[in-house]
Protein backbone atom coordinates (compact mmCIF):
# COMPACT_ATOMS: atom_id res chain seq x y z
CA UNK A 1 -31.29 -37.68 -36.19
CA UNK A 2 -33.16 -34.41 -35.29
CA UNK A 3 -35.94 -32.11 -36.04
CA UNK A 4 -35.27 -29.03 -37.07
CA UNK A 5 -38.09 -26.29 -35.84
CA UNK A 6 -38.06 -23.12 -36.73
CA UNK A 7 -39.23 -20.80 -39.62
CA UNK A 8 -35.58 -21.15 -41.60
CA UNK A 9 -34.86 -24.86 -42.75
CA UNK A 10 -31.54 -25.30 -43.56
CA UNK A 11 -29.92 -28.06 -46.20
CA UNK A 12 -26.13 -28.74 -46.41
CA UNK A 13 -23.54 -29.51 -43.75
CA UNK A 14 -22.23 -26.67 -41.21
CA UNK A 15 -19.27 -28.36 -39.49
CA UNK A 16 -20.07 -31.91 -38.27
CA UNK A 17 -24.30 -31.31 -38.88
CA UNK A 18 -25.91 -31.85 -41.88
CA UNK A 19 -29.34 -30.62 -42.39
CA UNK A 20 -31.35 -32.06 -45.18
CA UNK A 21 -35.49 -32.47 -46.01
CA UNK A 22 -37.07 -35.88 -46.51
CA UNK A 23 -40.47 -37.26 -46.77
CA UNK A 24 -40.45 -36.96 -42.83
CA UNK A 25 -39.94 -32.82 -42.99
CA UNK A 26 -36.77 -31.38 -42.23
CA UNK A 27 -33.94 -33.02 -40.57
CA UNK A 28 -30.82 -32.90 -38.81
CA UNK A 29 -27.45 -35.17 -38.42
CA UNK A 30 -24.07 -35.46 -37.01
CA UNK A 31 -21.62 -36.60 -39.33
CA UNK A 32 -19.55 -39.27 -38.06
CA UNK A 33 -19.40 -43.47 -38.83
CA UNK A 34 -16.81 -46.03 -38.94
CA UNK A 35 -14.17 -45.48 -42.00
CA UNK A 36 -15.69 -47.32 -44.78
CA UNK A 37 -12.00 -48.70 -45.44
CA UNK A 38 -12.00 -50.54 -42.35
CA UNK A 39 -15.66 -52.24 -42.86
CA UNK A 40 -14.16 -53.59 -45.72
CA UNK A 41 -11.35 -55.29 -44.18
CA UNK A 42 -11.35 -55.74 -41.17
CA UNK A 43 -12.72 -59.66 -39.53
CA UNK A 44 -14.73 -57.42 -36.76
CA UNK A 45 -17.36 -56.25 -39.58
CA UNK A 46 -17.68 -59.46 -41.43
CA UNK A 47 -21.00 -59.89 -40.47
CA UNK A 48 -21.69 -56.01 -41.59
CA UNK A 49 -20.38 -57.35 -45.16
CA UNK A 50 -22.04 -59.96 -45.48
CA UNK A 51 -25.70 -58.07 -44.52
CA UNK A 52 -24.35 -55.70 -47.07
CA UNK A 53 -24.49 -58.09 -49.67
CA UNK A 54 -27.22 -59.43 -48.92
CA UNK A 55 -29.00 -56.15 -48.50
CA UNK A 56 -27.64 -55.33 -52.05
CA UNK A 57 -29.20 -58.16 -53.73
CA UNK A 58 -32.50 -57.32 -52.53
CA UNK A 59 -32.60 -54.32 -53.77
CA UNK A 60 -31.24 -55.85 -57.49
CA UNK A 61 -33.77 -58.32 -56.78
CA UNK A 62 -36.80 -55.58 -56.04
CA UNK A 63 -36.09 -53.15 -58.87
CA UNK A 64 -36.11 -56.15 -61.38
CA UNK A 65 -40.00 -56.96 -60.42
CA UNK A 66 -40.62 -53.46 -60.29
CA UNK A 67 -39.33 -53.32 -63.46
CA UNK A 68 -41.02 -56.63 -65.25
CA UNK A 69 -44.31 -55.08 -63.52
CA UNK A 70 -43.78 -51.67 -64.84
CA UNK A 71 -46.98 -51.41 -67.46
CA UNK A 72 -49.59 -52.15 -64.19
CA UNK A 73 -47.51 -50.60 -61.41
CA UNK A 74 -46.21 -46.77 -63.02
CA UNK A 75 -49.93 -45.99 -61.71
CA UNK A 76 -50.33 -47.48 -58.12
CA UNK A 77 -47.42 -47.23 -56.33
CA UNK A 78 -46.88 -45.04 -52.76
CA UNK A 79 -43.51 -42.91 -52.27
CA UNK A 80 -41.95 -45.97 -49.67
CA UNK A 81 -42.96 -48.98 -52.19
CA UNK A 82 -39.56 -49.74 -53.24
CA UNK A 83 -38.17 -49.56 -49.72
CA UNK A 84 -41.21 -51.74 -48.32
CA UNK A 85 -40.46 -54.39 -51.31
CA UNK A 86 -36.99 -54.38 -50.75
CA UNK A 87 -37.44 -54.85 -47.05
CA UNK A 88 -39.81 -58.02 -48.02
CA UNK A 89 -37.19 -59.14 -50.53
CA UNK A 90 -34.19 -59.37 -47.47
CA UNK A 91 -37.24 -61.91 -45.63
CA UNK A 92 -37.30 -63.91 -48.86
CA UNK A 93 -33.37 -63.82 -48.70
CA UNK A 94 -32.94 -64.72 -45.22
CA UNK A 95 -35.40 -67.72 -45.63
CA UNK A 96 -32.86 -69.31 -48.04
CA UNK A 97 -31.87 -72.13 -45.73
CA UNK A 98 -28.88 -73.31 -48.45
CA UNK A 99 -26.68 -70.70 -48.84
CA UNK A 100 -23.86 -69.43 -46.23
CA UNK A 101 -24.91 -66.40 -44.70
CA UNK A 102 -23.75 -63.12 -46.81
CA UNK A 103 -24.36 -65.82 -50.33
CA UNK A 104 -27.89 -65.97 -49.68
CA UNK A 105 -30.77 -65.21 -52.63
CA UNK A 106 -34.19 -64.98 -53.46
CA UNK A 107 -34.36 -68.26 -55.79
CA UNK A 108 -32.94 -70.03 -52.88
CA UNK A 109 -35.53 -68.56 -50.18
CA UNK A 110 -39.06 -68.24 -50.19
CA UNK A 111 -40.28 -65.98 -53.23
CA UNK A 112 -43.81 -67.19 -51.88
CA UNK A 113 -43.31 -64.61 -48.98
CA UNK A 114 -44.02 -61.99 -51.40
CA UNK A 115 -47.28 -63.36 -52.16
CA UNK A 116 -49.92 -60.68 -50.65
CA UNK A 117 -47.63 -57.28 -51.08
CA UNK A 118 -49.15 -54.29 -51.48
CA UNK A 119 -47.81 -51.59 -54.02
CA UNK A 120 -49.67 -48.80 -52.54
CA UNK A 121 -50.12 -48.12 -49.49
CA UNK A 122 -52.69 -45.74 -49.44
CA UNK A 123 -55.14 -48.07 -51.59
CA UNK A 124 -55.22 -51.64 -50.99
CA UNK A 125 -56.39 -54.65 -53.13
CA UNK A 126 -57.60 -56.06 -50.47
CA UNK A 127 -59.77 -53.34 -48.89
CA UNK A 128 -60.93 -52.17 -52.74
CA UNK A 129 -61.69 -55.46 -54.47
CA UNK A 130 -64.31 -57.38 -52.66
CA UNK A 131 -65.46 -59.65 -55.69
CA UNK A 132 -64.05 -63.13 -55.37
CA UNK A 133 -61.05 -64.19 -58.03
CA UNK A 134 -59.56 -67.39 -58.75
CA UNK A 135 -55.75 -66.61 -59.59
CA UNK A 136 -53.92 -69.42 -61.41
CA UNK A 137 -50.01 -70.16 -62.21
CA UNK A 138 -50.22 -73.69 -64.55
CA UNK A 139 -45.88 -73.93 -64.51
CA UNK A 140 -46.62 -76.48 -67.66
CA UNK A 141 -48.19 -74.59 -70.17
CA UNK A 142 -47.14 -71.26 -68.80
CA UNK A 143 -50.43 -69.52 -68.13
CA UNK A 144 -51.01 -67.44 -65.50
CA UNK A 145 -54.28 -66.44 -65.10
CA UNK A 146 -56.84 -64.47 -63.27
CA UNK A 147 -61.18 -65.22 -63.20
CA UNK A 148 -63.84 -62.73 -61.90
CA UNK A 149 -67.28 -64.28 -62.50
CA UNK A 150 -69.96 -61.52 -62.66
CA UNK A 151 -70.46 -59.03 -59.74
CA UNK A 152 -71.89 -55.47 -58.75
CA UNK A 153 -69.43 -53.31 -59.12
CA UNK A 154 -70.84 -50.47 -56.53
CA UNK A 155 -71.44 -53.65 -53.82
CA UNK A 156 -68.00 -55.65 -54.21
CA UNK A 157 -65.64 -52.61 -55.33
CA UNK A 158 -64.78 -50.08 -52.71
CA UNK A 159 -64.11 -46.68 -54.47
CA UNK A 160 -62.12 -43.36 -53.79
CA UNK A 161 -64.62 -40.48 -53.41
CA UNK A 162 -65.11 -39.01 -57.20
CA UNK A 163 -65.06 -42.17 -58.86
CA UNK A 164 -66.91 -43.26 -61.49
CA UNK A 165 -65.87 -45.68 -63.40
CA UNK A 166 -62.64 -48.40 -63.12
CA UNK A 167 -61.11 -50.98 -64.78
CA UNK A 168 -58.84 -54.36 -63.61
CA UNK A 169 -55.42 -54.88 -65.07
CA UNK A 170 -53.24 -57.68 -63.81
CA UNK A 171 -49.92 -59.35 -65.26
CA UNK A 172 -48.06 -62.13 -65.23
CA UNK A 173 -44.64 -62.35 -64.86
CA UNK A 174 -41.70 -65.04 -65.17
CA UNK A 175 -38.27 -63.92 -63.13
CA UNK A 176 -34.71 -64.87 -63.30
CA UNK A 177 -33.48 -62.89 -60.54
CA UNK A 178 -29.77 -63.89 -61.36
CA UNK A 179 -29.35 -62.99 -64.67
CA UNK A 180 -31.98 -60.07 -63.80
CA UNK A 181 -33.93 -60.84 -66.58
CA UNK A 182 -37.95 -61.37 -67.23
CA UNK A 183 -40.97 -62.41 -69.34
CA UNK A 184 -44.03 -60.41 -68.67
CA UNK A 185 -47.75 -60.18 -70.14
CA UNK A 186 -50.26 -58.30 -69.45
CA UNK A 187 -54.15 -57.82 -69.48
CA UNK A 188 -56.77 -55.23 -68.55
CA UNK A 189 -60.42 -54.72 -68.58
CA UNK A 190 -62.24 -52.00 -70.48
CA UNK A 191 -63.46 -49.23 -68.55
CA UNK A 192 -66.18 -50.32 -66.98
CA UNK A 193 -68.97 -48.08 -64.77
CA UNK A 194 -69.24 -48.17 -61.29
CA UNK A 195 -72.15 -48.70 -60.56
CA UNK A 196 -75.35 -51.00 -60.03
CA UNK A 197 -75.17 -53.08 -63.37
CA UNK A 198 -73.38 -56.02 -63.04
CA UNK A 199 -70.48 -56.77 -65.34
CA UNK A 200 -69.63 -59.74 -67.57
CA UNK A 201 -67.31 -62.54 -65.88
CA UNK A 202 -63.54 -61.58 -66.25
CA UNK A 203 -60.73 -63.69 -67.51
CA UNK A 204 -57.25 -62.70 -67.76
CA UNK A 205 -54.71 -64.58 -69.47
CA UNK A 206 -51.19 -63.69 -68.81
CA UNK A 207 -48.96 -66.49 -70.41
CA UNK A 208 -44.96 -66.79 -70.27
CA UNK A 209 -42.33 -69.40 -70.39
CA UNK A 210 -44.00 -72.81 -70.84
CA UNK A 211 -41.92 -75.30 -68.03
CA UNK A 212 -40.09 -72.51 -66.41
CA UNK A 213 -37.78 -72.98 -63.54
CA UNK A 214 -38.00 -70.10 -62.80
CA UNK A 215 -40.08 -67.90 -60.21
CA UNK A 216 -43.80 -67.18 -61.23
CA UNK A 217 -46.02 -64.36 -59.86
CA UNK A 218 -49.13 -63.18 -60.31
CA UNK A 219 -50.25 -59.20 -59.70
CA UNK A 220 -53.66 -57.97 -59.67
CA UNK A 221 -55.26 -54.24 -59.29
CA UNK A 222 -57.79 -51.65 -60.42
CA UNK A 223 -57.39 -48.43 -61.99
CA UNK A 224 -60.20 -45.67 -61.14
CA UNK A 225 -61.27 -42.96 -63.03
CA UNK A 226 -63.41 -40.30 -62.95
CA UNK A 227 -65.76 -38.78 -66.06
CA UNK A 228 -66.30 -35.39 -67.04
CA UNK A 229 -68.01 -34.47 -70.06
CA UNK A 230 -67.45 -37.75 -72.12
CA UNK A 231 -63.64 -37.79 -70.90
CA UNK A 232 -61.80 -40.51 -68.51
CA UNK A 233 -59.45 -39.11 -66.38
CA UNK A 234 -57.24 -41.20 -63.89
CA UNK A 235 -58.75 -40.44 -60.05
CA UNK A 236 -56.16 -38.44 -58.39
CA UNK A 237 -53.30 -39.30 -60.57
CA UNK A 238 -54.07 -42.92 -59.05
CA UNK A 239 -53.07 -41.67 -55.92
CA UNK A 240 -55.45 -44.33 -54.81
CA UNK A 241 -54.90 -47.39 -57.30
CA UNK A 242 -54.54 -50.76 -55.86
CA UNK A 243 -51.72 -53.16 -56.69
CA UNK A 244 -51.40 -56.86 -55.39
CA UNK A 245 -49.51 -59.77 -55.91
CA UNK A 246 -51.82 -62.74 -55.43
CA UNK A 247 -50.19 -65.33 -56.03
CA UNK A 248 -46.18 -66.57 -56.65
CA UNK A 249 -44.83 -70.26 -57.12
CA UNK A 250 -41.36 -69.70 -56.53
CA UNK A 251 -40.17 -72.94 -58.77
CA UNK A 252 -37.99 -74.23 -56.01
């Protein structure tokens, strides 16, 4: 892979280069590779297939929590989130210590690894939210909560310049990575003022599935906004919105 320089970029392929743009500027390859025919047969690339596969189910397994987190996450994400979370999702594959190699999954690993990812990048929960939470998963009765006691916003919340005013959302969610389906509930504060006055204590319920088997995981973030004459208006397109899980029980 190359750099292309120069005050013409060029996209498409001229003979065995291809020149395309990515998040990384303007780029340059030579086409070449193994015949994809031959991966697929032949006993040298097992291992390649069966990293493949596995690779492949992370992703399935990624875009379905993206997906049951949807209503908290369209606003604080970065551009590389779903290539960081897949990336985490292979480390909960590969820590499946029951499955032959190229079989492994994430109910069989450790879902718990996900526990602490960020969303975005650029704005994280925990450089943003300084006020102490108690995050719950009760498997029995299906609750997954969240508890703020009462705090000081401008002391224990860590702001983008221009804002004024934020609010907390968080969600609960209930997986079944192999039939890639979910249960998901959500909560969210008002919009609340950042500022000196302290707020009320905060407690989110998010139930699902009462005695679930299957994985559990808690997300929690803040929204920030910024007024101008009487209107809320999302901060930068919540360039800078923070997005956490903060706790999973993976059910295994």
């Amino acid at each position: 892979m190359a750099r292309q320089k120069g005050i013409i970029k060029l996209k498409g392929t001229i003979g065995d280069i291809t020149f395309y743009k990515t998040k990384d500027g303007h780029l340059a390859r030579e086409k070449g590779g193994i015949d994809a025919s031959r991966i697929a047969s032949d006993p040298a690339f097992q291992r390649t297939r069966e990293n493949g596969s596995e690779f492949g189910r992370a992703g399935k397994a990624g875009k379905i929590l993206r997906t049951a987190l949807r209503a908290v996450l369209i606003n604080s994400a970065d551009g590389r989130m779903v290539s960081r979370l897949t990336q985490q999702m292979v480390k909960v594959i590969q820590a499946d210590t029951t499955s032959v190699r190229g079989l492994r999954n994430v109910i069989d690993g450790e879902a718990e690894l996900l526990g602490g990812f960020e969303f975005n990048i650029r704005g994280k929960l925990g450089t943003s939210l300084f006020a102490p939470f108690v995050p719950t998963i009760n498997r029995v009765t299906g609750d997954i909560t969240v508890d703020l006691a009462p705090f000081l916003p401008l002391n224990m919340i860590s702001a983008p310049s221009g804002s004024t005013h934020f609010k907390i959302i968080s969600a609960g969610a209930e997986i079944d990575f192999e039939a890639e389906t979910f249960v998901v509930s959500n909560s969210e504060t008002a919009i609340l003022p950042w500022d000196i006055n302290p707020t009320v204590a905060i407690n989110h319920s998010n139930p699902v599935t009462p005695n679930s088997t299957k994985p559990l995981f808690l997300a929690l973030g803040l929204e920030f906004y910024q007024e101008v004459n009487g209107q809320m208006y999302s901060l930068k397109n919540g360039s800078y919105n923070p997005l956490s899980i903060v706790k999973v029980d993976s059910g295994v």
